[in-house]
Protein backbone atom coordinates (compact mmCIF):
# COMPACT_ATOMS: atom_id res chain seq x y z
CA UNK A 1 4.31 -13.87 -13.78
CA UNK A 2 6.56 -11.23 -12.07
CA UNK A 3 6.26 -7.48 -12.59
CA UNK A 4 7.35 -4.08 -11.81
CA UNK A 5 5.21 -0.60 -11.55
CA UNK A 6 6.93 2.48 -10.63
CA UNK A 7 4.73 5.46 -9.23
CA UNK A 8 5.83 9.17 -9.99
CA UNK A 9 9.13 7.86 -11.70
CA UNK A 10 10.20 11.23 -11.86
CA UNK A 11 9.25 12.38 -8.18
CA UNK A 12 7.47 15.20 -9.31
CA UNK A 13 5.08 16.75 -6.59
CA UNK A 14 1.94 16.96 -7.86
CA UNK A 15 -0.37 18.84 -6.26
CA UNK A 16 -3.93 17.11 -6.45
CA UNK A 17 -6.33 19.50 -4.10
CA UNK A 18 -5.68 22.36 -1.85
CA UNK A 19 -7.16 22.62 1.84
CA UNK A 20 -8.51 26.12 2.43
CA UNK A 21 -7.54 27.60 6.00
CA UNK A 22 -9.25 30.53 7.67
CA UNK A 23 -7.30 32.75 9.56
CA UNK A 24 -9.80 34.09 12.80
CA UNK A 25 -8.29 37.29 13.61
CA UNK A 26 -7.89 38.61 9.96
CA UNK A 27 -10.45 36.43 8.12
CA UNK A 28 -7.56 35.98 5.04
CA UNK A 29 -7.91 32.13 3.82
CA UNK A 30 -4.69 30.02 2.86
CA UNK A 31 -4.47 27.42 0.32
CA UNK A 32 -2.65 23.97 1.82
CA UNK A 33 -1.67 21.73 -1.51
CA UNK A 34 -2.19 18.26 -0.71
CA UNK A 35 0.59 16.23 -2.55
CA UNK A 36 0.49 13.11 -4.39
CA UNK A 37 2.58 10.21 -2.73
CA UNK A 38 6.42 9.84 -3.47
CA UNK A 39 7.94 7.48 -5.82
CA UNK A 40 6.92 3.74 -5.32
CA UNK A 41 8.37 0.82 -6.29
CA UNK A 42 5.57 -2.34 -6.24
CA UNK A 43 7.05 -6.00 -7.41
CA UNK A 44 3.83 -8.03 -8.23
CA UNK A 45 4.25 -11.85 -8.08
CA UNK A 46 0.59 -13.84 -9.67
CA UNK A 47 0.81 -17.38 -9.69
CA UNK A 48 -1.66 -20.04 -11.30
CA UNK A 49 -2.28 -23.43 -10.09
């Protein structure tokens, strides 16, 4: 059997967590997003013997 999954067909970035950075001299914290990965293309090839 051969098949064909496609990740994020629409490459949409989704933003999954956010990383919270302290600045030291002012003490204000940042949110970082942390994106999901791009679109993928996977080909999957299962064979029976």
């Amino acid at each position: 059997t051969i098949g064909v999954e496609v990740f994020n067909m629409f490459d949409v970035q989704n933003s999954i967590t956010n990383t919270w950075v302290r600045d030291v001299y002012s003490k204000r914290q940042s949110a970082v997003p942390n994106y999901l990965s791009p679109r993928v293309f996977n080909v999957r090839l299962s064979m029976k013997f």
